[in-house]
C-alpha atoms as a PDB file:
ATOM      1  CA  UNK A   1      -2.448  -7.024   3.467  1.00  0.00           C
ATOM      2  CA  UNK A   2      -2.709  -3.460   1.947  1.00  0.00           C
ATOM      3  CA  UNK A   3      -3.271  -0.253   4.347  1.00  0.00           C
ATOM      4  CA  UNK A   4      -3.849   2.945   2.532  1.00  0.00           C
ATOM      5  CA  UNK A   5      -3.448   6.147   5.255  1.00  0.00           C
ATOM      6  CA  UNK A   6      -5.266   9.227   3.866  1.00  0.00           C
ATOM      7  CA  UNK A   7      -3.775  12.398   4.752  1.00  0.00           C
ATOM      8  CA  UNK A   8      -2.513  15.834   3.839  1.00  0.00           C
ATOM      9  CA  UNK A   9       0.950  15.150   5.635  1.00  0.00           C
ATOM     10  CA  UNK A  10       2.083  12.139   4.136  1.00  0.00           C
ATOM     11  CA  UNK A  11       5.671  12.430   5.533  1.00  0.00           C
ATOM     12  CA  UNK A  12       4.738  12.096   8.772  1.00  0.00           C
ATOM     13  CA  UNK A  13       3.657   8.707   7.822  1.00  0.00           C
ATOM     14  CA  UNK A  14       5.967   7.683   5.458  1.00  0.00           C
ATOM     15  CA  UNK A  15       9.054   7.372   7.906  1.00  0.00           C
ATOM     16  CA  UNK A  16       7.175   5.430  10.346  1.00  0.00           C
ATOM     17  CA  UNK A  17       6.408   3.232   7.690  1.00  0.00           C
ATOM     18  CA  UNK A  18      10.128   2.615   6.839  1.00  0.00           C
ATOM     19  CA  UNK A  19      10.852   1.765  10.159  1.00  0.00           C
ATOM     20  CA  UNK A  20      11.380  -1.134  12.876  1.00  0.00           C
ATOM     21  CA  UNK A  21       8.702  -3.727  12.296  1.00  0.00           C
ATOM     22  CA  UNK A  22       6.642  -1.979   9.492  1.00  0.00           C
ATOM     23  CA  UNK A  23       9.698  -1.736   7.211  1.00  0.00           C
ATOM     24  CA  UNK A  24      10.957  -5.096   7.975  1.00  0.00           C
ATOM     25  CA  UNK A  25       7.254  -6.467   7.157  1.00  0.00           C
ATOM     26  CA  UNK A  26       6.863  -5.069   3.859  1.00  0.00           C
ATOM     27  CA  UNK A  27      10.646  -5.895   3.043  1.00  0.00           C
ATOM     28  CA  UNK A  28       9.134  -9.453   3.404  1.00  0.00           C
ATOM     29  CA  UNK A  29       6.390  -8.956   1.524  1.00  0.00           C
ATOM     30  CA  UNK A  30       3.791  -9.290   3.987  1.00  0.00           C
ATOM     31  CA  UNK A  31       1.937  -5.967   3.755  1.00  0.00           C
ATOM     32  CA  UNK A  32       2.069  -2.883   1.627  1.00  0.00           C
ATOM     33  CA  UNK A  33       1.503   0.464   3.396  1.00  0.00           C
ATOM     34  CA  UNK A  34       1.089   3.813   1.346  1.00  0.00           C
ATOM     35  CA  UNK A  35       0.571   7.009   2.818  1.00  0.00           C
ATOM     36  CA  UNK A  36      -1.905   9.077   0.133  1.00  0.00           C
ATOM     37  CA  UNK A  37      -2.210  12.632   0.068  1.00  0.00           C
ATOM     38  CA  UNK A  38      -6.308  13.669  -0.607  1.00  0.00           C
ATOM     39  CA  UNK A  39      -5.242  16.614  -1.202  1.00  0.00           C
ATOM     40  CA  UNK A  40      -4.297  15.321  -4.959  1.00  0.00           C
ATOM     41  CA  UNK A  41      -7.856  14.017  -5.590  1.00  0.00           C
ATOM     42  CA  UNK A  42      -9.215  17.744  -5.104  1.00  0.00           C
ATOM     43  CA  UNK A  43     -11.673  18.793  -7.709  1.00  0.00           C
ATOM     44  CA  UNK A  44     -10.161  22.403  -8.266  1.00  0.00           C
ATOM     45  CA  UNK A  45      -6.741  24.062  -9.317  1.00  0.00           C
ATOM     46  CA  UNK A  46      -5.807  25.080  -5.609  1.00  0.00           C
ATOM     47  CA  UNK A  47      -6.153  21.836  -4.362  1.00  0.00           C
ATOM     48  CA  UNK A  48      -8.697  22.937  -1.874  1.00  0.00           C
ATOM     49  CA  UNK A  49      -9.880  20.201   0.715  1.00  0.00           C
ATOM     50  CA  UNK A  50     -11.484  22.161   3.250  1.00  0.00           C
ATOM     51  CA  UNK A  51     -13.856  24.795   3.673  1.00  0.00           C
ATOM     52  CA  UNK A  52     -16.480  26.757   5.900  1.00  0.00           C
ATOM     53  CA  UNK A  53     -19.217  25.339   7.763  1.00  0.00           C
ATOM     54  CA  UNK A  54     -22.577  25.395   6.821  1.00  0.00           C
ATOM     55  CA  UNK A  55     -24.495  27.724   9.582  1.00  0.00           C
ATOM     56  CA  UNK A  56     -21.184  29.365  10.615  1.00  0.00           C
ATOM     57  CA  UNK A  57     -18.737  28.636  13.386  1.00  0.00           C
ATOM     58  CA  UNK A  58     -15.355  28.330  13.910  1.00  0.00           C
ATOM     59  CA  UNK A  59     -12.472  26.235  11.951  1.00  0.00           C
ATOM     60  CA  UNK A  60     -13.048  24.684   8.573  1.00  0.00           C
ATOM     61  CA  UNK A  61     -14.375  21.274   7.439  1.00  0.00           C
ATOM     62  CA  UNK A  62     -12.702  18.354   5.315  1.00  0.00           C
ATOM     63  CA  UNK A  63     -14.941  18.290   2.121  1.00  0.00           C
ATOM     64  CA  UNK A  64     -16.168  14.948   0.949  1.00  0.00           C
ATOM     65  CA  UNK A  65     -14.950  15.202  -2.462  1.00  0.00           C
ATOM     66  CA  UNK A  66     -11.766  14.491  -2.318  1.00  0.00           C
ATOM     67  CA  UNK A  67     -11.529  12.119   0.778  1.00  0.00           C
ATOM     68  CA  UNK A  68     -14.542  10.275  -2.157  1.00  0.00           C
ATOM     69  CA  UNK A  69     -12.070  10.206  -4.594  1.00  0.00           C
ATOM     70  CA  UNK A  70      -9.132   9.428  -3.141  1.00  0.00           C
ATOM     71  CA  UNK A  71     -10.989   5.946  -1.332  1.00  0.00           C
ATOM     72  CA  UNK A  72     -12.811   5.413  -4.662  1.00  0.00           C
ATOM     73  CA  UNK A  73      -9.195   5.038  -6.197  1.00  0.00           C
ATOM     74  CA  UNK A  74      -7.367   3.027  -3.586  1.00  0.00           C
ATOM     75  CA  UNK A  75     -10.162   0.724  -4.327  1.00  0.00           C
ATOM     76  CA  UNK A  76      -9.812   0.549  -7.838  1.00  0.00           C
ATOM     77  CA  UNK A  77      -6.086   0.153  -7.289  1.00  0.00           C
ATOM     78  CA  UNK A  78      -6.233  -2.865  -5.288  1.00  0.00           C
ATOM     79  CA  UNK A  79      -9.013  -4.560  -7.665  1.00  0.00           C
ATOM     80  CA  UNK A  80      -6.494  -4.362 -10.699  1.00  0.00           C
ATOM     81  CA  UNK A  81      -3.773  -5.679  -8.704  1.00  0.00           C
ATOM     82  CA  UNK A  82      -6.078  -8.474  -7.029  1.00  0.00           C
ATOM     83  CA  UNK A  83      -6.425  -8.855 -11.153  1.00  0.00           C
ATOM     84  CA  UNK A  84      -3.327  -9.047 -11.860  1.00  0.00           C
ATOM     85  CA  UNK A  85      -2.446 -11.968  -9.621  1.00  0.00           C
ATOM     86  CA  UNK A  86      -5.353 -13.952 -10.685  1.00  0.00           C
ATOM     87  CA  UNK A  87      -4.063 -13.685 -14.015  1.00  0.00           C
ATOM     88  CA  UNK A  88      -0.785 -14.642 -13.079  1.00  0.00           C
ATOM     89  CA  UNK A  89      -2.255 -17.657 -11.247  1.00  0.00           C
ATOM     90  CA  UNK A  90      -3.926 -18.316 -14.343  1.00  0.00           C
ATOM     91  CA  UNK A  91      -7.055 -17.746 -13.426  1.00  0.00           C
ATOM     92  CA  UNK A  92      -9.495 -15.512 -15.577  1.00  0.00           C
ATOM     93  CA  UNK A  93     -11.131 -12.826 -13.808  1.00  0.00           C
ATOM     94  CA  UNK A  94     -14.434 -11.077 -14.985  1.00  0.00           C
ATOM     95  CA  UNK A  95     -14.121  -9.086 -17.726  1.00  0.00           C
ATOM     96  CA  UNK A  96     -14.856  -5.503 -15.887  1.00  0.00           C
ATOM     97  CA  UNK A  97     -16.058  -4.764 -12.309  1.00  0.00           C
ATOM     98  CA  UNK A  98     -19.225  -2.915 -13.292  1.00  0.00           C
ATOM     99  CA  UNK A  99     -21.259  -5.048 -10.946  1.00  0.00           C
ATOM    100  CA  UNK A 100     -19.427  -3.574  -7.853  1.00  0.00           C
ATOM    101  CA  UNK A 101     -20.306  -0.364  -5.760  1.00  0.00           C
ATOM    102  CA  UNK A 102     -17.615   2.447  -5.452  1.00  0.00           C
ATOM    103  CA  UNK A 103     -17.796   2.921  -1.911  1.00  0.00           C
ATOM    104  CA  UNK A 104     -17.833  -0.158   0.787  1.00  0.00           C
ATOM    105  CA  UNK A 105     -21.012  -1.309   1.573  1.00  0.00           C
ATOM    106  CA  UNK A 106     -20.722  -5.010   1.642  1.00  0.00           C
ATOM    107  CA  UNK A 107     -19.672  -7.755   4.908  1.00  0.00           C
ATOM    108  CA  UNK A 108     -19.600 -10.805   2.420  1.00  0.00           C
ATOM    109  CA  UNK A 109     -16.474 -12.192   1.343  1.00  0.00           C
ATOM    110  CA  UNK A 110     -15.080 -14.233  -1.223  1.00  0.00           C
ATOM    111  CA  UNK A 111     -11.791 -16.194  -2.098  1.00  0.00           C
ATOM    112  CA  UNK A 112     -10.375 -18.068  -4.974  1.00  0.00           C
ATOM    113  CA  UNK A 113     -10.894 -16.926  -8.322  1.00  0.00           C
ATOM    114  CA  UNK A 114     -14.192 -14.631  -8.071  1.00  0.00           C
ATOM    115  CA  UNK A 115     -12.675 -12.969  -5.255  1.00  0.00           C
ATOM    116  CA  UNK A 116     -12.400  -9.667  -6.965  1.00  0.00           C
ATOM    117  CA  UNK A 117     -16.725  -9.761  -6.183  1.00  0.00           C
ATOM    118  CA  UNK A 118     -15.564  -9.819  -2.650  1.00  0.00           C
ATOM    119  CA  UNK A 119     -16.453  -7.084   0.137  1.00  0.00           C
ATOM    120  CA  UNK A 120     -14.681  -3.970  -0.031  1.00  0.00           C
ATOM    121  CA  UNK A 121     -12.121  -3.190   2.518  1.00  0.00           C
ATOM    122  CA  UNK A 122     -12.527  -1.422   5.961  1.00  0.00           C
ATOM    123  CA  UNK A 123     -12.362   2.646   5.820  1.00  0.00           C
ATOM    124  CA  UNK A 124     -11.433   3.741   9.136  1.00  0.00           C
ATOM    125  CA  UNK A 125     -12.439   7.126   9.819  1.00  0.00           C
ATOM    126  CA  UNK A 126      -9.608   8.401  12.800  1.00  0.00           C
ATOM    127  CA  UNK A 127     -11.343  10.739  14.908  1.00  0.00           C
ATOM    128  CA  UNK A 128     -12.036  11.060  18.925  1.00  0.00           C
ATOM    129  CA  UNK A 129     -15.512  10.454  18.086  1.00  0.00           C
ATOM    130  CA  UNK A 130     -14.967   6.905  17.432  1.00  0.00           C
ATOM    131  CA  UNK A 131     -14.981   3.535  18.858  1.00  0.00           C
ATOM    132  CA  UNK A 132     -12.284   3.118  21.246  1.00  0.00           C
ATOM    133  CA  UNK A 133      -8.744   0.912  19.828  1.00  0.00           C
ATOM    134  CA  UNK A 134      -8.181  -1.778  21.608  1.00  0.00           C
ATOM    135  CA  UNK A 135      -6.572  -5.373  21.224  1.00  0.00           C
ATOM    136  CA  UNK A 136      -9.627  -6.965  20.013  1.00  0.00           C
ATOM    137  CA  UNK A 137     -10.155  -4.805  17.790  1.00  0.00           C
ATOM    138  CA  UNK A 138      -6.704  -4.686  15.987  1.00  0.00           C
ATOM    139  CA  UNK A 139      -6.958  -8.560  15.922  1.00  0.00           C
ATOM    140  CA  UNK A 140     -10.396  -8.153  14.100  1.00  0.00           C
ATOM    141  CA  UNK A 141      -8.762  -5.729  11.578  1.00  0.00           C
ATOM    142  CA  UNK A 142      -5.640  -7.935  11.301  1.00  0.00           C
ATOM    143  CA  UNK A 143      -7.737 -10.342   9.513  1.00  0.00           C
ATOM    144  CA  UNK A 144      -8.835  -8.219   6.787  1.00  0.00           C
ATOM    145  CA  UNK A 145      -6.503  -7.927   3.241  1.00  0.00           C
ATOM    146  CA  UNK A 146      -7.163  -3.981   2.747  1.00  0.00           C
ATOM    147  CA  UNK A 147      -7.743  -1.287   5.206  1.00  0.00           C
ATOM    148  CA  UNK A 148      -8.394   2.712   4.313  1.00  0.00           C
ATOM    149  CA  UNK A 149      -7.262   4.875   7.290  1.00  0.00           C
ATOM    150  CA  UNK A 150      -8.447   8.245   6.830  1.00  0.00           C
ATOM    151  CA  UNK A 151      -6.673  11.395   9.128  1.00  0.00           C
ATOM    152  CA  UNK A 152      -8.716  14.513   9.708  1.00  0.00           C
ATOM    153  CA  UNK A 153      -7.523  17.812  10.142  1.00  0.00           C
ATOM    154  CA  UNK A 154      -9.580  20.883  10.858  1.00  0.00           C
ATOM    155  CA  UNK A 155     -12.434  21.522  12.707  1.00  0.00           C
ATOM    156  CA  UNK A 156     -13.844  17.501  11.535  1.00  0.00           C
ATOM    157  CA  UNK A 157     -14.947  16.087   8.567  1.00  0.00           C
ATOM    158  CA  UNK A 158     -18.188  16.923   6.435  1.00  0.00           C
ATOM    159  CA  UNK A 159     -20.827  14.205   8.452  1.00  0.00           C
ATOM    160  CA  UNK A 160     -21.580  12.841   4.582  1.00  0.00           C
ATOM    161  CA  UNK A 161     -18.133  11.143   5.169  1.00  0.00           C
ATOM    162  CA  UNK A 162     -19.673   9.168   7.969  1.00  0.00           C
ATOM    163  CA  UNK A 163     -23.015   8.392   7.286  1.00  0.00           C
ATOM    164  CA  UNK A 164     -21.831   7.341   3.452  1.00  0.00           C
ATOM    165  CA  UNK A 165     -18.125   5.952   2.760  1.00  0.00           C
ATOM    166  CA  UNK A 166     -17.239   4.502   6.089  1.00  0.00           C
ATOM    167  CA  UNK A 167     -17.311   1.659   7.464  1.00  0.00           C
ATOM    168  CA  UNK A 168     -15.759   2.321  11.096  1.00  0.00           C
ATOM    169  CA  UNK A 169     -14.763   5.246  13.341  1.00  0.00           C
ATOM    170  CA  UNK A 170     -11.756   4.760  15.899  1.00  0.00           C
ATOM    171  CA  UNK A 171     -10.222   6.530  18.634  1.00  0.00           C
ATOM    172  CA  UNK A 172      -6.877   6.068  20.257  1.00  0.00           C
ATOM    173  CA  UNK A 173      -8.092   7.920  23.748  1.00  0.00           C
ATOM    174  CA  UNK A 174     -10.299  10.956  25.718  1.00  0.00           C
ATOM    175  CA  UNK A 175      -7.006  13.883  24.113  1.00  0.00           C
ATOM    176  CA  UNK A 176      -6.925  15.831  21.308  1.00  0.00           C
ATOM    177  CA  UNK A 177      -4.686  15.390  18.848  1.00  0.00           C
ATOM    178  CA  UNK A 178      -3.754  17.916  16.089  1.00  0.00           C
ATOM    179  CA  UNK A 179      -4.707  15.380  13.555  1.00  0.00           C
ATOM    180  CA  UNK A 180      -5.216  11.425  12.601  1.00  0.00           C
ATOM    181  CA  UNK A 181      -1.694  10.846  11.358  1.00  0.00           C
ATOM    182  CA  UNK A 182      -0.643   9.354  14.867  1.00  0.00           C
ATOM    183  CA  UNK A 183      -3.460   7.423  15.599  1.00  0.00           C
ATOM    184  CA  UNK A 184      -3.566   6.094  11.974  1.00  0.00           C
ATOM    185  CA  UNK A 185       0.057   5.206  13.097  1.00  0.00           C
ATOM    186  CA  UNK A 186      -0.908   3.422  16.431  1.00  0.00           C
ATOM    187  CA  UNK A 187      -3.366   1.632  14.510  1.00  0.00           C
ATOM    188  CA  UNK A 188      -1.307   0.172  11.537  1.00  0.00           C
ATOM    189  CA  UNK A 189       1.497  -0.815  13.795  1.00  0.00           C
ATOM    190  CA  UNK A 190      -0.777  -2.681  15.993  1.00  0.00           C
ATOM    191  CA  UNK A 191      -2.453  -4.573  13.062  1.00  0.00           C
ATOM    192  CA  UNK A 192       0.623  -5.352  11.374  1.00  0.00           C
ATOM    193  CA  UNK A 193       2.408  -6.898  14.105  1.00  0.00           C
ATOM    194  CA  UNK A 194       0.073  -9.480  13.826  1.00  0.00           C
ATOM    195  CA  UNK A 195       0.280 -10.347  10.956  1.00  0.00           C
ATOM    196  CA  UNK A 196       1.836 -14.174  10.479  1.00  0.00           C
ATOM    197  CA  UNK A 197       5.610 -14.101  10.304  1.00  0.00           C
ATOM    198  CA  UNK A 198       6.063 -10.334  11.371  1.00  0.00           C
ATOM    199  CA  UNK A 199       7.455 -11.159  14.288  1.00  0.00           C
ATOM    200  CA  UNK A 200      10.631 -13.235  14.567  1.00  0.00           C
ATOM    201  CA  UNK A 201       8.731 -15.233  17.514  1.00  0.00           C
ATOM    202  CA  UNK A 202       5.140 -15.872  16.629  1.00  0.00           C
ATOM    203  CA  UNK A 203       4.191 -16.419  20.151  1.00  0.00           C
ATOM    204  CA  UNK A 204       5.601 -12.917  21.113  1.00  0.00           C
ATOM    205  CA  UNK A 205       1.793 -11.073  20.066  1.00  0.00           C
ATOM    206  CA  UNK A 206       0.260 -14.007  21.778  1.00  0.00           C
ATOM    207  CA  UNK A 207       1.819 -13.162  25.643  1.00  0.00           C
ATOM    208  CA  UNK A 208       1.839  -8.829  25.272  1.00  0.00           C
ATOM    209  CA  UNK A 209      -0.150  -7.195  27.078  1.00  0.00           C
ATOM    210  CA  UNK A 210      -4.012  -6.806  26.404  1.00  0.00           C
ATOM    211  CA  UNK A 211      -3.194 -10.278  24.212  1.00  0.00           C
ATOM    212  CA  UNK A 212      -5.241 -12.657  26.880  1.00  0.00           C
ATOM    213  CA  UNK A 213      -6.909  -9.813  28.169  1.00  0.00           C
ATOM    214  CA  UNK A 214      -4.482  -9.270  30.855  1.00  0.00           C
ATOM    215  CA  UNK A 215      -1.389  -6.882  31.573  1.00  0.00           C
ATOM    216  CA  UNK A 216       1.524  -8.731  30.743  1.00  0.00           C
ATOM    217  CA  UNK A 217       4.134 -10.605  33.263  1.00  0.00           C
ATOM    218  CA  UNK A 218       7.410  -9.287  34.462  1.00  0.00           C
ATOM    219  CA  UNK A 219      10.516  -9.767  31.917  1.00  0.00           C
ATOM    220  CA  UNK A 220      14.373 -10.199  33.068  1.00  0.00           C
ATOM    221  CA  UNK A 221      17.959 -10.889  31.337  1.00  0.00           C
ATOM    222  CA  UNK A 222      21.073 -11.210  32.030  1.00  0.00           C
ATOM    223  CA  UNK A 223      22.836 -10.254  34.082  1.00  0.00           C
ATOM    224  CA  UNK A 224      20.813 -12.723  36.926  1.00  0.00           C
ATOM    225  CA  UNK A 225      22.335  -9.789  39.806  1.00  0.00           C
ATOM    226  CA  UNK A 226      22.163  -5.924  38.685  1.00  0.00           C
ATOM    227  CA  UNK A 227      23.665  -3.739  41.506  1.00  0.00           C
ATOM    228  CA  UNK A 228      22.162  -6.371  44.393  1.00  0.00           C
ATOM    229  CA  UNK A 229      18.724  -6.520  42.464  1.00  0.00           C
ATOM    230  CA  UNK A 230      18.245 -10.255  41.835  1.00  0.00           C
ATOM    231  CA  UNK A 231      16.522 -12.017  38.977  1.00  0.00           C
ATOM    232  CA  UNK A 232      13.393 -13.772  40.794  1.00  0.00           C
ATOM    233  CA  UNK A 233      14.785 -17.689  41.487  1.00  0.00           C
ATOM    234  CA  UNK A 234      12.047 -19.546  39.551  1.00  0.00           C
ATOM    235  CA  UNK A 235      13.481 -17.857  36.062  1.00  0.00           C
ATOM    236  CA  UNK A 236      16.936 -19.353  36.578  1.00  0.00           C
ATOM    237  CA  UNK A 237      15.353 -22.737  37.735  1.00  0.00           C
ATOM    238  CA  UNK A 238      14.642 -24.384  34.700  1.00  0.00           C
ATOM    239  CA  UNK A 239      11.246 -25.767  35.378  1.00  0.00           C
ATOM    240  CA  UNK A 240       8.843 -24.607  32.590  1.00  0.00           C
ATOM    241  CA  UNK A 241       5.661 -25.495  34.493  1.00  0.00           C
ATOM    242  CA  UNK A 242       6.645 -23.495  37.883  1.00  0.00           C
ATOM    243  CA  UNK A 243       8.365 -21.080  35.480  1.00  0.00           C
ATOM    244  CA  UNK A 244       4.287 -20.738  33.212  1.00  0.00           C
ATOM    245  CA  UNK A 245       2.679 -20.385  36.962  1.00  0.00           C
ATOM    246  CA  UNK A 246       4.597 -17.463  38.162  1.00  0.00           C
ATOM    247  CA  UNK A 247       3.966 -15.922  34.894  1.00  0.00           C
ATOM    248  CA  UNK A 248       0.310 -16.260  35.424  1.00  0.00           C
ATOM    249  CA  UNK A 249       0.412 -15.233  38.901  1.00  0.00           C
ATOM    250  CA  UNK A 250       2.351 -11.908  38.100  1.00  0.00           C
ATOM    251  CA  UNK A 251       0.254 -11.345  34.942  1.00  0.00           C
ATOM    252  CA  UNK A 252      -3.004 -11.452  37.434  1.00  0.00           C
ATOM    253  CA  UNK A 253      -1.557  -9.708  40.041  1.00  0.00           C
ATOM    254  CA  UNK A 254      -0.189  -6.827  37.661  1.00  0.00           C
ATOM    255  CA  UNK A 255      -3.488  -6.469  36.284  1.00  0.00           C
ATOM    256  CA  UNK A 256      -5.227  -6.238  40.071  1.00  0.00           C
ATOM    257  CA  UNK A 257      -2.784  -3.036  40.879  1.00  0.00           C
ATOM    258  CA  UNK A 258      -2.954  -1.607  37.815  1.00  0.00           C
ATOM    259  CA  UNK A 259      -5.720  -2.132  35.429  1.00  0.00           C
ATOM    260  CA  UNK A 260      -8.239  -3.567  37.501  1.00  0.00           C
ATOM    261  CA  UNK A 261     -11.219  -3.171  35.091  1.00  0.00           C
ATOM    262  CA  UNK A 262      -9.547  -5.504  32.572  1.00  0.00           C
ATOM    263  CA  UNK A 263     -10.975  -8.083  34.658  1.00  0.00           C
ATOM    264  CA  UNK A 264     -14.773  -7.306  34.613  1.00  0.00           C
ATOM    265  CA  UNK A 265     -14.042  -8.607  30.568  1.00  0.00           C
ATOM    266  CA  UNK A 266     -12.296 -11.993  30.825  1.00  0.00           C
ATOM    267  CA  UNK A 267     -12.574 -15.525  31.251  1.00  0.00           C
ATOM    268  CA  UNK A 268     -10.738 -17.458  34.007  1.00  0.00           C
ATOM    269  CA  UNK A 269     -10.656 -20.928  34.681  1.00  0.00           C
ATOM    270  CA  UNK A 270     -11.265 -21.950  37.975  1.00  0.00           C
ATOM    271  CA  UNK A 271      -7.371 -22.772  38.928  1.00  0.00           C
ATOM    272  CA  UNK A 272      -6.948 -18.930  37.764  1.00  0.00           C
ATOM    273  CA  UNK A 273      -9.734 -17.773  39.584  1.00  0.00           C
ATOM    274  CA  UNK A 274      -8.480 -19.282  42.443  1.00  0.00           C
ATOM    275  CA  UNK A 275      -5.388 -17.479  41.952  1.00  0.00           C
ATOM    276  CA  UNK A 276      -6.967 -14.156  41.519  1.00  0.00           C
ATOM    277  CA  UNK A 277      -9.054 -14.610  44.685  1.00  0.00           C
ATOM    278  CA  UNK A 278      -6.003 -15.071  46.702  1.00  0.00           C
ATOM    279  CA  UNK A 279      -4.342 -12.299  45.701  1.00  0.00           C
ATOM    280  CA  UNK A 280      -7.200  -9.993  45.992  1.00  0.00           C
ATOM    281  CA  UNK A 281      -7.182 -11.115  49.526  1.00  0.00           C
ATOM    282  CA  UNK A 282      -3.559 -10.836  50.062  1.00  0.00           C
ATOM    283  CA  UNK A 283      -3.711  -6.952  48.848  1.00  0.00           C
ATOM    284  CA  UNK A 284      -6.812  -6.320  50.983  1.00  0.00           C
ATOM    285  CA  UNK A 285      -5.009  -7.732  53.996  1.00  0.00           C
ATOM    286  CA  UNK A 286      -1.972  -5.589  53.213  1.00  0.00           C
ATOM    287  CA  UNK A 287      -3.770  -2.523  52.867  1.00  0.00           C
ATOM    288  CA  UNK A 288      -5.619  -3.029  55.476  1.00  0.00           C
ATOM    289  CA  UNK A 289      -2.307  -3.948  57.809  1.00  0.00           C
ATOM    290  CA  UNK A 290      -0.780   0.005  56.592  1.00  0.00           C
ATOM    291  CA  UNK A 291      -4.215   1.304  57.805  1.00  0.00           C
END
């Protein structure tokens, strides 16, 4: 995978990047991040990306030009290298990409030797606008090979950005944020963690939270008794069945106190609905015992 982060601070990117599980996934190979400055793909000496709005108001506006370009060539960089590799598979790609729009505006994908005619990849427009981020949606993403994250800055982006070179618009949460930098960051670390063999235990972005839709289960290590606070007795027991039950029952009951809208979304089966009926009841009967 390939994400490309479009911004005018790239160095708030690029240590992130370098770091934890990002750096330790492209040191394997498994992705290739790049934080771009549009600022380098303005039209004019001064490198201007921004200006006034149209019918006045306050704060300036990201001009489409360069945010154009700068897409525009990511693009073009990842169709030579997708080149490249076919060669050196020994394949023979077509002889020029003339055929193919600029800007993403295809769903149909390809593989194997014509898949340079394949869709274009995902630009992801950060702003609070947007479609909320959420598991599902980083799992969608997670199966693409090239995302474009773009970061605003200003007052928002000219709306020709939208309505013509995107081809999503995300939000991290109802704040505001002084730019997309750390939601383009939220976003990238999310996707990449899913990615097969980021993670030295596969089955660790399977059980987090928001992974089966619920909040995730209590976690405990050694030592087994921490100032008289005791690790729960099925943990030390040994049996993996009663051990996978108490998992379930804490990952439902977490979710009840917590988060309980995550449950209007998910899909039970009827042992677990039994389970989550029971300790509904149980907290109703407890509140109701402090009333």
């Amino acid at each position: 995978m390939r994400i490309d982060v479009l911004t005018i601070f790239p160095e708030m990117c690029e240590g992130v990047f370098r770091s934890s599980i990002l750096g330790k996934a492209q040191e394997k190979g498994l992705v290739t991040l790049n934080a771009v400055n549009f600022r380098d793909y303005s039209e004019n000496k001064h490198q201007t990306v921004d200006d006034y709005p149209y019918g006045g108001g306050g704060g300036m506006v990201l001009k489409p030009e360069p945010i154009f370009a700068a897409v525009e060539a990511m693009i073009a960089q990842q169709t030579e290298a997708e080149r490249i590799q076919l060669r050196e598979e020994g394949h023979t790609p077509a002889a020029d990409d003339s055929d193919v729009p600029s800007v993403p505006n295809s769903t149909d994908g390809l593989n194997g030797p014509n898949r340079l005619e394949r869709k274009r990849p995902r630009v992801i427009l950060m702003c609070p606008q947007g479609e909320p981020f959420t598991q599902a949606k980083a799992e969608e993403l997670a199966q693409e090979s090239h995302l474009i994250l773009v970061c605003g800055h200003y007052e928002g982006y000219d709306e020709r950005i939208r309505e013509h070179l995107v081809t999503d618009e995300l939000s991290i949460g109802d704040y505001v944020l002084t730019g997309g930098e750390l939601p383009a960051m939220v976003v990238t670390d999310s996707v990449v963690r899913l990615l097969p063999g980021v993670l030295g235990n596969e089955s660790s972005a399977v059980t987090d939270s928001f992974s089966t839709g619920l909040l995730e289960y209590p976690h405990y290590t050694r030592p087994a008794d921490f100032r008289g606070w005791t690790v729960p007795d099925v943990l030390l027991s040994g049996h993996h069945a009663k051990v996978e039950q108490w998992r379930k029952e804490q990952s439902l009951r977490r979710t009840v106190e917590r988060r309980p809208d995550l449950l209007e979304s998910i899909e039970l089966n009827e042992t677990d609905r039994k389970l989550l009926e029971r300790i509904i009841a149980e907290r109703q009967a407890n509140e109701a015992t402090k009333d």
